[in-house]
PDB file of N, CA and C in Angstrom:
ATOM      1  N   UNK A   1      55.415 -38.435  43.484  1.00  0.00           N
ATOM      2  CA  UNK A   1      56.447 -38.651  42.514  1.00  0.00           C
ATOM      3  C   UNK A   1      57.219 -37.348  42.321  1.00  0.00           C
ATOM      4  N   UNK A   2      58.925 -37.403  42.138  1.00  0.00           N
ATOM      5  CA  UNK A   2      59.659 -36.175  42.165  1.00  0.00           C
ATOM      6  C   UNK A   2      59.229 -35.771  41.087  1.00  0.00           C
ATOM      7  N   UNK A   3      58.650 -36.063  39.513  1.00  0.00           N
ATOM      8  CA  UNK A   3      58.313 -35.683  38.320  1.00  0.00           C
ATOM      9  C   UNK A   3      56.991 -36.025  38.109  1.00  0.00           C
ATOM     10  N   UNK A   4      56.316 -34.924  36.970  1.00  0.00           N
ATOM     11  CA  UNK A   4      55.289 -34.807  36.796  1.00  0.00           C
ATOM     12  C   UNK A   4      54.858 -35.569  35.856  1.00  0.00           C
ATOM     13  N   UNK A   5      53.973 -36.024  35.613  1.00  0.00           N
ATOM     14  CA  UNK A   5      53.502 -36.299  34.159  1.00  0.00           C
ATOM     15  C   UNK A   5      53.933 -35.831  32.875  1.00  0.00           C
ATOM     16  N   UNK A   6      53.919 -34.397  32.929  1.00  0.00           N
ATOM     17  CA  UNK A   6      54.552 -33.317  31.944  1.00  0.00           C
ATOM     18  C   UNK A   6      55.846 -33.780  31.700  1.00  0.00           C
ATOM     19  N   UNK A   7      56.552 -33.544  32.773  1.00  0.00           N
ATOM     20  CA  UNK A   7      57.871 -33.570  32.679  1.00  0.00           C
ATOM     21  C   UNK A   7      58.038 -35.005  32.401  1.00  0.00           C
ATOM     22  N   UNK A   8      57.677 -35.541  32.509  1.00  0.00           N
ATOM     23  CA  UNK A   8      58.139 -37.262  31.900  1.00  0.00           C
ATOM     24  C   UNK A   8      58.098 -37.540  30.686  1.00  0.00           C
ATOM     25  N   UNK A   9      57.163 -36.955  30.234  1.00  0.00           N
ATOM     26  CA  UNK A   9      56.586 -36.470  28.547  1.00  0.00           C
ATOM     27  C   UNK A   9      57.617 -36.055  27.664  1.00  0.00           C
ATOM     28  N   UNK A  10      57.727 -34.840  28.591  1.00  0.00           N
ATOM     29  CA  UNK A  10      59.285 -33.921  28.047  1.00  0.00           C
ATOM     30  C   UNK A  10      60.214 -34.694  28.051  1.00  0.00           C
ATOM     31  N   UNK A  11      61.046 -35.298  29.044  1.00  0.00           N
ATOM     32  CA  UNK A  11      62.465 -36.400  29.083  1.00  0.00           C
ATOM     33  C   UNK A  11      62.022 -37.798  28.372  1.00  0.00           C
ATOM     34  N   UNK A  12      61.000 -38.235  27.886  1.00  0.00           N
ATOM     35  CA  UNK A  12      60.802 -39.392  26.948  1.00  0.00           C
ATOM     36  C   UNK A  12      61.059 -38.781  25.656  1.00  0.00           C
ATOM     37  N   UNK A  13      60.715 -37.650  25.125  1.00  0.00           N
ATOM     38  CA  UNK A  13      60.495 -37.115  24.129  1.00  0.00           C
ATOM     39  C   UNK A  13      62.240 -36.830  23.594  1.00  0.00           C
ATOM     40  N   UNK A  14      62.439 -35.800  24.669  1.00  0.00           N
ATOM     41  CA  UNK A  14      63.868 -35.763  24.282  1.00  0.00           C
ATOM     42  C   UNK A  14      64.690 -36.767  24.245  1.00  0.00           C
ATOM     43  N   UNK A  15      64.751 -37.503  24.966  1.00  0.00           N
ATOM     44  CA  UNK A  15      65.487 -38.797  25.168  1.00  0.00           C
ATOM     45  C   UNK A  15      65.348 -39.650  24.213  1.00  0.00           C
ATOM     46  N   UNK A  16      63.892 -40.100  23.878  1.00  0.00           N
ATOM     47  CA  UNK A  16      64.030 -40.732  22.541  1.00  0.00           C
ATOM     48  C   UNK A  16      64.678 -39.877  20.949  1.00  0.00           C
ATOM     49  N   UNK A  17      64.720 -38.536  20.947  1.00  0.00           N
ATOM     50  CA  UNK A  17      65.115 -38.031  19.875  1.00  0.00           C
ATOM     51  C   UNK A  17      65.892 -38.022  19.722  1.00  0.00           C
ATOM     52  N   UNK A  18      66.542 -38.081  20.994  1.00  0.00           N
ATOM     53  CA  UNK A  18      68.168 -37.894  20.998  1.00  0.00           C
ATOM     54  C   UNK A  18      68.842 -39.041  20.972  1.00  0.00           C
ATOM     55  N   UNK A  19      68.185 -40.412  21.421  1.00  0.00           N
ATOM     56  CA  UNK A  19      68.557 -41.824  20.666  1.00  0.00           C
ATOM     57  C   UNK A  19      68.401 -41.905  19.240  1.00  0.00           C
ATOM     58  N   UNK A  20      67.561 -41.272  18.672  1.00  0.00           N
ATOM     59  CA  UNK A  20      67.435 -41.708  17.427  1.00  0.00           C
ATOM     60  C   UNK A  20      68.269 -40.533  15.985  1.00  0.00           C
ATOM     61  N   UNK A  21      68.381 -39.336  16.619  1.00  0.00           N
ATOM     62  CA  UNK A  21      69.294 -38.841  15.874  1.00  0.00           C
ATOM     63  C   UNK A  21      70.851 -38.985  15.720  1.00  0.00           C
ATOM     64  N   UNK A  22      70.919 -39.842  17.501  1.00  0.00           N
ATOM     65  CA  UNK A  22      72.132 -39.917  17.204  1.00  0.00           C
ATOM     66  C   UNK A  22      72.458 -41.151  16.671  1.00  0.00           C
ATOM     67  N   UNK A  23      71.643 -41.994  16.226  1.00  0.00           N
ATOM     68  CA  UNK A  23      71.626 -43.166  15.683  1.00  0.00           C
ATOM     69  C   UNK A  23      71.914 -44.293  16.750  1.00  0.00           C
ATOM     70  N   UNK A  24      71.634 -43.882  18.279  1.00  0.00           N
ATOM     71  CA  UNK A  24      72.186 -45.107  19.132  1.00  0.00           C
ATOM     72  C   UNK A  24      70.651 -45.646  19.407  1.00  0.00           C
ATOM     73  N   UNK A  25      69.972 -45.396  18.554  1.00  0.00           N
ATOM     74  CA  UNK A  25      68.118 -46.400  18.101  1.00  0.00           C
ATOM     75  C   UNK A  25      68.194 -45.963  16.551  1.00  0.00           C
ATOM     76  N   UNK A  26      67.598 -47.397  16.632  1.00  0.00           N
ATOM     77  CA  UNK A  26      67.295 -47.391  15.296  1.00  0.00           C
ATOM     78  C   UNK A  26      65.462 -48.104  15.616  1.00  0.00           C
ATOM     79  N   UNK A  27      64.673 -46.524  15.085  1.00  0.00           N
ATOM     80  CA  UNK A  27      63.481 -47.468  15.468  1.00  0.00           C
ATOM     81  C   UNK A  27      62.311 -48.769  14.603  1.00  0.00           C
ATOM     82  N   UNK A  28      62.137 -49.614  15.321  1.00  0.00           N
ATOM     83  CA  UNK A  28      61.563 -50.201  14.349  1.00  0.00           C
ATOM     84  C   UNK A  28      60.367 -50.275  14.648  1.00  0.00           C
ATOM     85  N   UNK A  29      59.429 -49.220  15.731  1.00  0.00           N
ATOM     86  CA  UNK A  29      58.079 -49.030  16.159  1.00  0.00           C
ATOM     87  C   UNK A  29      58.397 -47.357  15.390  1.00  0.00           C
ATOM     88  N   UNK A  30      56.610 -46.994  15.537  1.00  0.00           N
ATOM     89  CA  UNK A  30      56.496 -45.362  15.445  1.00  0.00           C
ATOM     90  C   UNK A  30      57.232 -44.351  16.146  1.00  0.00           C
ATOM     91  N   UNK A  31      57.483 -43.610  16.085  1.00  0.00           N
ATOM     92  CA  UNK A  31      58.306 -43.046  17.732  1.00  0.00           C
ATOM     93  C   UNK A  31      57.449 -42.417  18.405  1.00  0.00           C
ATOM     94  N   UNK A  32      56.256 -42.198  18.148  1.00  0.00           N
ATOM     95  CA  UNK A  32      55.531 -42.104  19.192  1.00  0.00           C
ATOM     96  C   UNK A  32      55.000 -43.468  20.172  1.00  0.00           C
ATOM     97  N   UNK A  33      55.274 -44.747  20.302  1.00  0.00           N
ATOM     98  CA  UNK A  33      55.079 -45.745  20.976  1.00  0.00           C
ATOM     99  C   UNK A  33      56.184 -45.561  21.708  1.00  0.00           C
ATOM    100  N   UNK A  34      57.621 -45.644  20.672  1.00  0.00           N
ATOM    101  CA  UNK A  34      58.935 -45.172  21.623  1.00  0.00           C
ATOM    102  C   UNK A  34      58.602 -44.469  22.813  1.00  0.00           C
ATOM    103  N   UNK A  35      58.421 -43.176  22.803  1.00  0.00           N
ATOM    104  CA  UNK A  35      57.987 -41.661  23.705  1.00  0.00           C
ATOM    105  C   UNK A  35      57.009 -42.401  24.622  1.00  0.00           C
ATOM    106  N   UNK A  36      55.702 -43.249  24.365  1.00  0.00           N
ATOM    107  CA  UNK A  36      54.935 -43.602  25.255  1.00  0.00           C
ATOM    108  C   UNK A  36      55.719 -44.819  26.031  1.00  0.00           C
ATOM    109  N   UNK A  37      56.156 -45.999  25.177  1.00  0.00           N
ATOM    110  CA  UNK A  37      56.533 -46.947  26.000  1.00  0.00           C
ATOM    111  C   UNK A  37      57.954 -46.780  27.042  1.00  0.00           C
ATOM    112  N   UNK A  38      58.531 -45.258  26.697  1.00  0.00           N
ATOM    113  CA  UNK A  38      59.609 -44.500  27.763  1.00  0.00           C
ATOM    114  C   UNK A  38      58.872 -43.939  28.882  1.00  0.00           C
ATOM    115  N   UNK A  39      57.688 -43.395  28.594  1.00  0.00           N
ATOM    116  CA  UNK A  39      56.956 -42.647  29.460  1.00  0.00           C
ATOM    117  C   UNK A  39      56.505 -43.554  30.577  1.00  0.00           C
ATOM    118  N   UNK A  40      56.195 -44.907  30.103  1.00  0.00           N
ATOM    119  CA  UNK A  40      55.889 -45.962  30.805  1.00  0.00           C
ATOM    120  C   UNK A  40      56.609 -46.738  31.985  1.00  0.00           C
ATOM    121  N   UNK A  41      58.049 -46.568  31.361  1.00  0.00           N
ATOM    122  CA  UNK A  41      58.970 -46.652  31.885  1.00  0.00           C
ATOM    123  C   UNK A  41      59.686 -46.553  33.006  1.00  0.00           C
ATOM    124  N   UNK A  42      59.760 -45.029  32.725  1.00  0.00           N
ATOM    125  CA  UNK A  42      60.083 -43.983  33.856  1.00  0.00           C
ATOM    126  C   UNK A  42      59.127 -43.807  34.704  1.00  0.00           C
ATOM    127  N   UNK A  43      57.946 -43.669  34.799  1.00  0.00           N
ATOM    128  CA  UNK A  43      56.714 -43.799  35.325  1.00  0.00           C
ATOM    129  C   UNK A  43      57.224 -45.040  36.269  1.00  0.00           C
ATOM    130  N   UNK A  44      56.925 -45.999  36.041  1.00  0.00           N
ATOM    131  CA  UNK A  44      56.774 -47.453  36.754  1.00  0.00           C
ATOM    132  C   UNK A  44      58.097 -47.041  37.608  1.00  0.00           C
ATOM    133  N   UNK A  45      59.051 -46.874  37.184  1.00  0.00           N
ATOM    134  CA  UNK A  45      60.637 -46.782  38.075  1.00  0.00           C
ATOM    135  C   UNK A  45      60.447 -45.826  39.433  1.00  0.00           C
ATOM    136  N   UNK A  46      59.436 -44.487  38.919  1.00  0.00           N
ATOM    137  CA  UNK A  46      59.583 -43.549  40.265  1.00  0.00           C
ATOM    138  C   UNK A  46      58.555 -43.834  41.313  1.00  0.00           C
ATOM    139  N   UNK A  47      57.287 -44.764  40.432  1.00  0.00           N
ATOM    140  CA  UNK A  47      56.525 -45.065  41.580  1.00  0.00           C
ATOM    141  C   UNK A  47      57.106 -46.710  42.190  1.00  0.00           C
ATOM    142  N   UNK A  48      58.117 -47.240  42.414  1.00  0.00           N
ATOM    143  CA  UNK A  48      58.896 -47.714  42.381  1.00  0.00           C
ATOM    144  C   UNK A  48      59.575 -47.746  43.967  1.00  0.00           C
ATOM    145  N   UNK A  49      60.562 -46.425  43.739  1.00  0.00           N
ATOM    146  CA  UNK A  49      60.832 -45.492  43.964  1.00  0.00           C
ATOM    147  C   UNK A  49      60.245 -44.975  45.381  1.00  0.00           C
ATOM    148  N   UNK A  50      59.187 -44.287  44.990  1.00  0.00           N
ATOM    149  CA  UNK A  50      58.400 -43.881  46.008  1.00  0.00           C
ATOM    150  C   UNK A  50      57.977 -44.753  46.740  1.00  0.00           C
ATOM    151  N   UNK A  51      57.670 -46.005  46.396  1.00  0.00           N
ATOM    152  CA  UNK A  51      56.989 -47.229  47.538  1.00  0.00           C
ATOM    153  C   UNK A  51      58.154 -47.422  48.378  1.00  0.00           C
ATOM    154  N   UNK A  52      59.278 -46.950  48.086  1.00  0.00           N
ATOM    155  CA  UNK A  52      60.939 -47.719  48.426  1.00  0.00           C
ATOM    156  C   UNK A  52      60.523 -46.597  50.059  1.00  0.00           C
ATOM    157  N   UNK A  53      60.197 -45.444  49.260  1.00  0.00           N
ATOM    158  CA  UNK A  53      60.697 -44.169  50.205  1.00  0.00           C
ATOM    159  C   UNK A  53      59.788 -44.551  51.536  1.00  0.00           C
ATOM    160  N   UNK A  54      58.312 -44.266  50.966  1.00  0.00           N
ATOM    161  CA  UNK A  54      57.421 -44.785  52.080  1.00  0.00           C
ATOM    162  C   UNK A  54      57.795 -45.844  52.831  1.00  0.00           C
ATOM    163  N   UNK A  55      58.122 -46.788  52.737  1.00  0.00           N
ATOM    164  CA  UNK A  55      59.078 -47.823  53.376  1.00  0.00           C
ATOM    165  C   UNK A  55      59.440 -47.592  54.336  1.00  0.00           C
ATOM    166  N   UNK A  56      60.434 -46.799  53.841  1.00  0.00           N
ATOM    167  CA  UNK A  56      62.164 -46.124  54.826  1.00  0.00           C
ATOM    168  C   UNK A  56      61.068 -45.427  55.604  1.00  0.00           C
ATOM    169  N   UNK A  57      59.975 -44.279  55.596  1.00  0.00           N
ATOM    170  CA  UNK A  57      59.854 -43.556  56.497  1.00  0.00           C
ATOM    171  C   UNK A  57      59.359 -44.064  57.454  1.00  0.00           C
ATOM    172  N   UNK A  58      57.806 -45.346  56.917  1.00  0.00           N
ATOM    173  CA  UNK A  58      57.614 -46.182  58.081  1.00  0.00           C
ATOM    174  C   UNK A  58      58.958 -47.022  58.873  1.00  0.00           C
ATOM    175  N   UNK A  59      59.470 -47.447  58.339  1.00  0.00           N
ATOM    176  CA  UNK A  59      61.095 -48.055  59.309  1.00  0.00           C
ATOM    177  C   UNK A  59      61.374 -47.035  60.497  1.00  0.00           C
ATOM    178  N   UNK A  60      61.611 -45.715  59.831  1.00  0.00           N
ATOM    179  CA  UNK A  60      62.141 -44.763  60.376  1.00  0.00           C
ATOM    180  C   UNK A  60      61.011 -44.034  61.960  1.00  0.00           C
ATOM    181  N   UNK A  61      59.964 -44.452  61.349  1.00  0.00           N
ATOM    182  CA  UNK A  61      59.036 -43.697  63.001  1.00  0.00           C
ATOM    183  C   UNK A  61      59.649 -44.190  63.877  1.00  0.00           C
ATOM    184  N   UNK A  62      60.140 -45.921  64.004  1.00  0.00           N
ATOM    185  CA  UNK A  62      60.409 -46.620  65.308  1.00  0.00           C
ATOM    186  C   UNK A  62      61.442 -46.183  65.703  1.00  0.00           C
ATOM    187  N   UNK A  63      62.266 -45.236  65.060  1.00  0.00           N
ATOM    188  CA  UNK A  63      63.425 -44.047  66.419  1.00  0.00           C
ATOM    189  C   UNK A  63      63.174 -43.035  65.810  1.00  0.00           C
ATOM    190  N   UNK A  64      61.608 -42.708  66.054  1.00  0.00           N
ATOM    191  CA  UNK A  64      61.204 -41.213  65.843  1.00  0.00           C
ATOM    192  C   UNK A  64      61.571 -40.213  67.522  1.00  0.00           C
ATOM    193  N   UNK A  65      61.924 -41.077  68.345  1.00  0.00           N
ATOM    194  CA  UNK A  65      62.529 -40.451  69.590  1.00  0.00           C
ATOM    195  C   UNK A  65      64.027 -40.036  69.777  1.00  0.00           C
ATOM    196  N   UNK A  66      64.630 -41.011  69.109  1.00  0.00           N
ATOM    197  CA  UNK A  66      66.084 -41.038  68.812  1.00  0.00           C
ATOM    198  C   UNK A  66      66.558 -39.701  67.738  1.00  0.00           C
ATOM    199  N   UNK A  67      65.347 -39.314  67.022  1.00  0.00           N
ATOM    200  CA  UNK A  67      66.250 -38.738  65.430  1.00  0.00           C
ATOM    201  C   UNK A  67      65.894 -37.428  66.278  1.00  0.00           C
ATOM    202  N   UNK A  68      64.589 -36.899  66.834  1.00  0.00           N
ATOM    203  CA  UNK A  68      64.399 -35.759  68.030  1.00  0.00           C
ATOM    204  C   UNK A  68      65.461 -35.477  68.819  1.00  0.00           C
ATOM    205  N   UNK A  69      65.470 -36.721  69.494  1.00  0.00           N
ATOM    206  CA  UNK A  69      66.894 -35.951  70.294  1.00  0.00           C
ATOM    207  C   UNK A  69      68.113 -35.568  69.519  1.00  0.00           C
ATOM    208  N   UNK A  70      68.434 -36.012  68.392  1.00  0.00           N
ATOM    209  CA  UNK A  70      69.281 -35.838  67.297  1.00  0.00           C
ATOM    210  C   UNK A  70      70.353 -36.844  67.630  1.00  0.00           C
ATOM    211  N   UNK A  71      69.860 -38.008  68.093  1.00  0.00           N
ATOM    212  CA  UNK A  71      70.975 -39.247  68.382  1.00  0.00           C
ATOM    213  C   UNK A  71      71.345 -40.013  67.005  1.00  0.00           C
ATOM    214  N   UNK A  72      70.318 -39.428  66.119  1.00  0.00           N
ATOM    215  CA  UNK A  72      70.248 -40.339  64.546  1.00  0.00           C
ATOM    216  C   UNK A  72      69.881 -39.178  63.701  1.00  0.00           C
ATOM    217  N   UNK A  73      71.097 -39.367  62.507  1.00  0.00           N
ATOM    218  CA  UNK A  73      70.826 -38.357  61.627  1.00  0.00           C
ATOM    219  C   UNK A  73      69.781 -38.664  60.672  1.00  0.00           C
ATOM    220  N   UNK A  74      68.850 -38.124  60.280  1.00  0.00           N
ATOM    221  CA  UNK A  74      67.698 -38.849  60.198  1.00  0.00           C
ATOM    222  C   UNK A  74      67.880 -39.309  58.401  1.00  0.00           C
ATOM    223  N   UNK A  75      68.586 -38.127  57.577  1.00  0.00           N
ATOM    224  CA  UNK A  75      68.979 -38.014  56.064  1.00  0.00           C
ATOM    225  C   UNK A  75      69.866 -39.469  55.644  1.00  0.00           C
ATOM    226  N   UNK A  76      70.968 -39.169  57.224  1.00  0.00           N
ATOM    227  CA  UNK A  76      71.811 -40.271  56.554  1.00  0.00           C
ATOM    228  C   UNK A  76      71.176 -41.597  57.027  1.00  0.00           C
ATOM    229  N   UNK A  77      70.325 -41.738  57.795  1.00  0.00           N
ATOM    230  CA  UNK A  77      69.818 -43.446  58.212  1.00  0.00           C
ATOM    231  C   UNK A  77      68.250 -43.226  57.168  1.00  0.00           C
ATOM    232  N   UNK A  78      67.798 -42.623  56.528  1.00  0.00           N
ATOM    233  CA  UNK A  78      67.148 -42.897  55.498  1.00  0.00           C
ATOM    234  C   UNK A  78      68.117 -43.427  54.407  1.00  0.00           C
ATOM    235  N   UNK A  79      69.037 -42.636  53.749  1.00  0.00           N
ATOM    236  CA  UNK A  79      69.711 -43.038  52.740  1.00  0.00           C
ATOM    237  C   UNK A  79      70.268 -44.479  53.210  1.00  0.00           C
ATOM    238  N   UNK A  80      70.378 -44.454  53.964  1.00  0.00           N
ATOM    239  CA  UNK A  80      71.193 -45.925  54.522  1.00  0.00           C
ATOM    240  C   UNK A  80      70.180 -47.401  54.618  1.00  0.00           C
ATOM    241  N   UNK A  81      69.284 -46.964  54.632  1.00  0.00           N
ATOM    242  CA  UNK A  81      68.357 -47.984  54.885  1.00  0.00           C
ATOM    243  C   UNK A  81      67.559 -48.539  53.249  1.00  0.00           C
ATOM    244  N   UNK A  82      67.817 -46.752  52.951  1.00  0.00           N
ATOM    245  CA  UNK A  82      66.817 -47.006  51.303  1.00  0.00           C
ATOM    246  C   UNK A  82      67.904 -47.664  50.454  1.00  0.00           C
ATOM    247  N   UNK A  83      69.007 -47.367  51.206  1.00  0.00           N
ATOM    248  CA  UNK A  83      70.172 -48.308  49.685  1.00  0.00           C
ATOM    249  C   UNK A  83      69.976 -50.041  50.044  1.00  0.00           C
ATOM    250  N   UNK A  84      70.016 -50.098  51.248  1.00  0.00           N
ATOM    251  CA  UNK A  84      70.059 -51.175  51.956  1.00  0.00           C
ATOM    252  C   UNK A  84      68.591 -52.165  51.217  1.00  0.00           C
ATOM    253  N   UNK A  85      67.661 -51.495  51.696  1.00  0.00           N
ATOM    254  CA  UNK A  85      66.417 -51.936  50.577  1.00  0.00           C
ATOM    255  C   UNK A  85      66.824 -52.501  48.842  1.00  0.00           C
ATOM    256  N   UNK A  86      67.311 -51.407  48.309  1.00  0.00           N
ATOM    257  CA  UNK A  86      67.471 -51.576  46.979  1.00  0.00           C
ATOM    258  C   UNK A  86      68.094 -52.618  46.100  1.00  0.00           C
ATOM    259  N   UNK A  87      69.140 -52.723  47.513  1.00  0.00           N
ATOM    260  CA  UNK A  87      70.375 -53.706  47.267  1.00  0.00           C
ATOM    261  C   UNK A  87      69.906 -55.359  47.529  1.00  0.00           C
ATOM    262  N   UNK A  88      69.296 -55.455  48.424  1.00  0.00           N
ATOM    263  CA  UNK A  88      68.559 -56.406  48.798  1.00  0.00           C
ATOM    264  C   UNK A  88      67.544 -57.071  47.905  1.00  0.00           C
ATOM    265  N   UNK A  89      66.797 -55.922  47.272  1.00  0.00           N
ATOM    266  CA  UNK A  89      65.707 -56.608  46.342  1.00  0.00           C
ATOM    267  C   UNK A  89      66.476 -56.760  44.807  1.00  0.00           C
ATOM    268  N   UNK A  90      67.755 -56.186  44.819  1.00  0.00           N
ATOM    269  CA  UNK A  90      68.209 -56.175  43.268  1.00  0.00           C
ATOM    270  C   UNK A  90      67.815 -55.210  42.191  1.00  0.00           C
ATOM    271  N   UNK A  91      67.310 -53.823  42.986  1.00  0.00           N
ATOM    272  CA  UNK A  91      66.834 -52.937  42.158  1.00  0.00           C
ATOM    273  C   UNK A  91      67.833 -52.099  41.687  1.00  0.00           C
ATOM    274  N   UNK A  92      67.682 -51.678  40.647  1.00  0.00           N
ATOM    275  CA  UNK A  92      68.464 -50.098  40.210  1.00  0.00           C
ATOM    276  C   UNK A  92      67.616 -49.354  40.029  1.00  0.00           C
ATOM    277  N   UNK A  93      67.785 -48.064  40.935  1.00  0.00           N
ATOM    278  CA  UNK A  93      67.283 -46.530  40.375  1.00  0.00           C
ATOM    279  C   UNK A  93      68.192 -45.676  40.062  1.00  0.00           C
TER     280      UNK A  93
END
């Protein structure tokens, strides 16, 4: 996962404070459930995410000869394939 545990902690935390001071939440749980059930959130989305990636790389071995010789850019036919995925299943990341 590109983020840690920590750091997810941290961007739930802020993120919820910063919904709620600015009044765009109004909470009607503790805000610590808020902070956890964000943490939860974001969590589930990057491992998500990551299953997407693993994906693309298995796709990607079968012109692991092609991207060597540099016949396939390997960045842009990942990105191309992982949008292609995303779009297909109806995901947003």
């Amino acid at each position: 996962m590109r983020l840690s545990s920590e750091r997810i902690a941290i961007l739930s935390k802020t993120l919820a404070d910063k919904l709620i001071e600015g009044k765009y939440l109004e909470p009607v749980i503790p805000r610590d459930q808020i902070i956890a059930r964000m943490e939860h959130i974001i969590t589930e989305e990057l491992v998500i995410e990551d299953k997407i990636n693993q994906e693309v790389k298995g796709l990607l071995n079968a012109y692991e000869r092609e991207i060597e010789r540099g016949d396939i850019d390997y960045n842009k036919m990942f990105n191309m394939i992982k949008s292609k995925l995303i779009k297909e299943r109806g995901l947003v990341l």
